[in-house]
Protein backbone atom coordinates (compact mmCIF):
# COMPACT_ATOMS: atom_id res chain seq x y z
CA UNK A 1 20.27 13.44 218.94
CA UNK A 2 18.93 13.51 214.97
CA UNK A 3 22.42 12.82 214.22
CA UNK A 4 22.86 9.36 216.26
CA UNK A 5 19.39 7.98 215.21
CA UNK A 6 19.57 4.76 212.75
CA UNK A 7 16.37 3.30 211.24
CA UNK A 8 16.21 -0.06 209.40
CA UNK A 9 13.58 0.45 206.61
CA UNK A 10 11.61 -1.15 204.01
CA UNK A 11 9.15 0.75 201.60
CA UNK A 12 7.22 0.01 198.74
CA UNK A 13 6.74 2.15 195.66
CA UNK A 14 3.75 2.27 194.04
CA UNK A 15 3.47 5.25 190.58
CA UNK A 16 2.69 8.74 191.37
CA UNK A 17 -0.85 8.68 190.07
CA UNK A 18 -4.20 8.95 191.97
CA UNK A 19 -4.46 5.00 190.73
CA UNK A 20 -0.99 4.71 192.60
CA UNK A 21 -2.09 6.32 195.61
CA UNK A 22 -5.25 3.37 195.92
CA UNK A 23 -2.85 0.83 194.97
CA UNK A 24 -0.68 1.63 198.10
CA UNK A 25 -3.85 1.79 200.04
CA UNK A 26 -5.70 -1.43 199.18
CA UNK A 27 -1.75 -3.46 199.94
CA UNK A 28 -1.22 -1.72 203.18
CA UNK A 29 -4.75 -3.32 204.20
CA UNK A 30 -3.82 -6.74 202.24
CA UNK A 31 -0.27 -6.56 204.53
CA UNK A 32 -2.46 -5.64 208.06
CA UNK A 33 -4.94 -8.21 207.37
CA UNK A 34 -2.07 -10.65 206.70
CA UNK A 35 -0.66 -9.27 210.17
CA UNK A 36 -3.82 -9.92 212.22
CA UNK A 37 -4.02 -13.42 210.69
CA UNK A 38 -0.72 -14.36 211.96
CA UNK A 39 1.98 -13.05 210.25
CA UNK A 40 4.90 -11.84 210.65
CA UNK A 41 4.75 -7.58 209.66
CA UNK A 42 8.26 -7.64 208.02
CA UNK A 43 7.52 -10.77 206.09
CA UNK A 44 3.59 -9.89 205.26
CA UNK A 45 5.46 -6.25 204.12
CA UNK A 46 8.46 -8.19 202.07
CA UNK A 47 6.31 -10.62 200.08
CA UNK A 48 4.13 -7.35 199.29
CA UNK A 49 7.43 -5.47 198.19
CA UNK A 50 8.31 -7.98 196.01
CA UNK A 51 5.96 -8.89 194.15
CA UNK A 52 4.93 -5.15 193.91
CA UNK A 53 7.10 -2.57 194.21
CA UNK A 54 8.13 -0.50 191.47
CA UNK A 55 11.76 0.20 192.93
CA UNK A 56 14.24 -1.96 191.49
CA UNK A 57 17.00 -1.39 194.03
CA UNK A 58 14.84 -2.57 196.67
CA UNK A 59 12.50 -5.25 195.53
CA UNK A 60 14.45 -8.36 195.46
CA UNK A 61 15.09 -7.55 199.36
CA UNK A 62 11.55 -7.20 199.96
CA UNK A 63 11.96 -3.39 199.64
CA UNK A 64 14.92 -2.80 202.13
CA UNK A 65 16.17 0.57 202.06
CA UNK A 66 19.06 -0.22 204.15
CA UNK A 67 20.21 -1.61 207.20
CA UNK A 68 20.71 0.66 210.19
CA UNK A 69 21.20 4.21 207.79
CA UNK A 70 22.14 7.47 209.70
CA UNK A 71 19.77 10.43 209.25
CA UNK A 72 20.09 11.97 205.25
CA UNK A 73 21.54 8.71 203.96
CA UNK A 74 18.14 7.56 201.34
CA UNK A 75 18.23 10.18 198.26
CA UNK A 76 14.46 11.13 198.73
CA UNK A 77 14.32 13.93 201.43
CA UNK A 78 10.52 12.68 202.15
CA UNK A 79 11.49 9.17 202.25
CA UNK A 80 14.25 9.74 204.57
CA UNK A 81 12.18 12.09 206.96
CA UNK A 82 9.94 8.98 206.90
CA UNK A 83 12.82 6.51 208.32
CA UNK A 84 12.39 8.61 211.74
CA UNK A 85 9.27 9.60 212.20
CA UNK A 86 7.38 6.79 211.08
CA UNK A 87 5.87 4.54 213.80
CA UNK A 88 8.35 1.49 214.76
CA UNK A 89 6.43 -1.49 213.17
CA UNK A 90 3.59 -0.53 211.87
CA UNK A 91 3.04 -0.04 208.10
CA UNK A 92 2.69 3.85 207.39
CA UNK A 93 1.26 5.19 204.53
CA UNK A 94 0.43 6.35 201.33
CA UNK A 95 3.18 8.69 201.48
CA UNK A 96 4.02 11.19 198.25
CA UNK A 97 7.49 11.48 197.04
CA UNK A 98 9.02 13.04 194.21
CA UNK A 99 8.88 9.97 192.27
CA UNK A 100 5.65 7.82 193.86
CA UNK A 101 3.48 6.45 196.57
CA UNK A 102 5.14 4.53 199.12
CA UNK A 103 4.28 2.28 201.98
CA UNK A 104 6.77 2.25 204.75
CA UNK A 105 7.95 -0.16 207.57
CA UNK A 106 10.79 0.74 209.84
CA UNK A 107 11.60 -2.26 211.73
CA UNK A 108 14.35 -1.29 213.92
CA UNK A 109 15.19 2.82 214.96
CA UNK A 110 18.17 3.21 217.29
CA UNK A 111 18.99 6.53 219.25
CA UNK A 112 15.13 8.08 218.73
CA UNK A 113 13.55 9.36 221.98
CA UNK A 114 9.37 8.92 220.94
CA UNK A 115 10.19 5.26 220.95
CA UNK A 116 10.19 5.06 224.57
CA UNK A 117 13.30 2.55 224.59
CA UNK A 118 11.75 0.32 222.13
CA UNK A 119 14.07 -0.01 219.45
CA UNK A 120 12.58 -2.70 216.69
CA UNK A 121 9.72 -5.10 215.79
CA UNK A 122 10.09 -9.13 216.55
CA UNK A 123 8.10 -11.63 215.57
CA UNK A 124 6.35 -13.48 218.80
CA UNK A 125 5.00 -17.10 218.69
CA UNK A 126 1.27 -17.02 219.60
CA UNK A 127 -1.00 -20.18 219.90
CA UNK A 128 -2.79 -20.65 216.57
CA UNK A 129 -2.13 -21.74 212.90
CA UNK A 130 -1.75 -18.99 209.91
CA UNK A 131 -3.76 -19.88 206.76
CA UNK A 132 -0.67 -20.79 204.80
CA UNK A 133 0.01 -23.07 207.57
CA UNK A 134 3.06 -21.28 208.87
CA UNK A 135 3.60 -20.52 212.20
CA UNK A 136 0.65 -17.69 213.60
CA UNK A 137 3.03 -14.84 215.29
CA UNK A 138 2.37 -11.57 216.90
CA UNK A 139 4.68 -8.51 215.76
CA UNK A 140 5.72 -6.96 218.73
CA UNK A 141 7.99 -3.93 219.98
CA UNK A 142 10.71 -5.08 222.08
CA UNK A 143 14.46 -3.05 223.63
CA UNK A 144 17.89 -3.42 222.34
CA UNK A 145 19.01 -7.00 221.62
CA UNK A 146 22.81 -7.44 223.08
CA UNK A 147 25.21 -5.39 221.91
CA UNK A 148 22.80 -2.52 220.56
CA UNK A 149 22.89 -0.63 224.18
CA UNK A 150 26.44 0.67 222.17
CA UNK A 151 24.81 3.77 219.87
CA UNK A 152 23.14 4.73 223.56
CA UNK A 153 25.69 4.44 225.70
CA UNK A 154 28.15 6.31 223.20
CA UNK A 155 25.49 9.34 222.93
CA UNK A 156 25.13 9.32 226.85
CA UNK A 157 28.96 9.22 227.22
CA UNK A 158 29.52 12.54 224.80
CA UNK A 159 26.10 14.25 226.19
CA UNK A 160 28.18 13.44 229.96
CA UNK A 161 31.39 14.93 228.89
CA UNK A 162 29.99 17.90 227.12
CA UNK A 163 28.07 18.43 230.88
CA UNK A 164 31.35 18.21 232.80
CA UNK A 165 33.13 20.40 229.83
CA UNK A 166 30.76 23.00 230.11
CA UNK A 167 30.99 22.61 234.15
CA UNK A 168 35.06 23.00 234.31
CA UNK A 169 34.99 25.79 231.69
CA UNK A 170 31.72 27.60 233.88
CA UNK A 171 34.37 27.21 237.11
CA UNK A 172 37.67 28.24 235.23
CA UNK A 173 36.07 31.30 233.79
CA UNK A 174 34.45 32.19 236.77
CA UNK A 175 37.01 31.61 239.21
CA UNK A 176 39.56 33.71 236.66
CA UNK A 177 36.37 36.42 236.90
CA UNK A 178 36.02 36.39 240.75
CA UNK A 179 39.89 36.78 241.01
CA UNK A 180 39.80 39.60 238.71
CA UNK A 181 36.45 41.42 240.39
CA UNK A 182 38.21 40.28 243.86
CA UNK A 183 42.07 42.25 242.22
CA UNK A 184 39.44 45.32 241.33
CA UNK A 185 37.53 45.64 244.36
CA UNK A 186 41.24 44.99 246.67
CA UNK A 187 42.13 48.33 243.44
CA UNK A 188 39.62 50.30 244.66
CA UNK A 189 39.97 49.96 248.42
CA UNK A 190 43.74 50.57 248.82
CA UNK A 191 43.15 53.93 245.90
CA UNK A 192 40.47 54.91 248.36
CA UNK A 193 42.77 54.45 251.40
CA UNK A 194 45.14 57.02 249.90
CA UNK A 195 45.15 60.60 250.78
């Protein structure tokens, strides 16, 4: 199943240093707060990326890793392991890498089982005003959107014709071995018959 699973990921990267390690700490609370005021978590995580995260690759796209990467696809092992085992939106973190602190956010995770069929995070309109006047949201966890049922259904399809593989070879090789225990025992009976 680790081999189907897909995660759409943002971190932030913060240096390897015990000051590094509070930084991360004091924006993950700056990016919940913004979250129970109203905000949206992949925006409130973005705006936090950009403006401080110290990987380049990532920054301008408010620290998006990628979009729907398979399983050993980001270069840091720890980062990667995070992708997948990471709650689905909610920020995690300070985690240690080989080269920092990071925050993470995985917003969407396809083919993972501990989700309980929830696949990503969407932004819900709830009564209220944010204080920047935008919109006041909740981030919830919601199924598949159209079309994302395919990664599922594909798995389900190969784990069904494995079964039935592994059913026809169980009958062919057994009915080949109760012919051949049937062609031993006949053997024995007509060698026994003989004077």
């Amino acid at each position: 199943a680790a081999l189907n699973m897909r995660s759409t990921t943002r971190h932030l990267m913060r240096p390897r240093t015990r000051e590094g390690a509070r930084e991360c700490a004091r924006l993950r609370a700056e990016i919940e707060q913004a979250v129970a005021g109203g905000a949206f978590v992949a925006d409130a995580f973005g705006r936090c990326a950009r403006e401080w995260s110290l990987d380049e690759e990532s920054r301008e796209d408010g620290g998006l890793i990628g979009v729907r990467l398979r399983q050993g696809e980001v270069r840091s092992p720890a980062l990667d392991r995070a992708c997948f085992v990471c709650p689905l939106g909610a920020v995690a973190g300070p985690l240690e890498t080989e080269v920092g602190w990071h925050l993470v956010l995985v917003e969407e995770r396809l083919g993972c089982r501990f989700d309980k069929g929830m696949t990503r995070v969407v932004a819900v309109p709830a009564p209220g005003d944010t204080e920047t006047g935008e919109p006041f949201v909740r981030s919830v966890l919601a199924g598949p959107e159209a079309g994302d049922e395919r990664p599922a259904l594909d798995a389900g399809l190969r784990a069904l014709g494995a079964t039935a593989g592994l059913w026809a070879l169980a009958n062919v090789a057994g009915g080949a071995f109760a012919r051949g225990a049937g062609a031993l025992l006949h053997a024995a009976e007509v060698g026994s018959a003989s004077p």
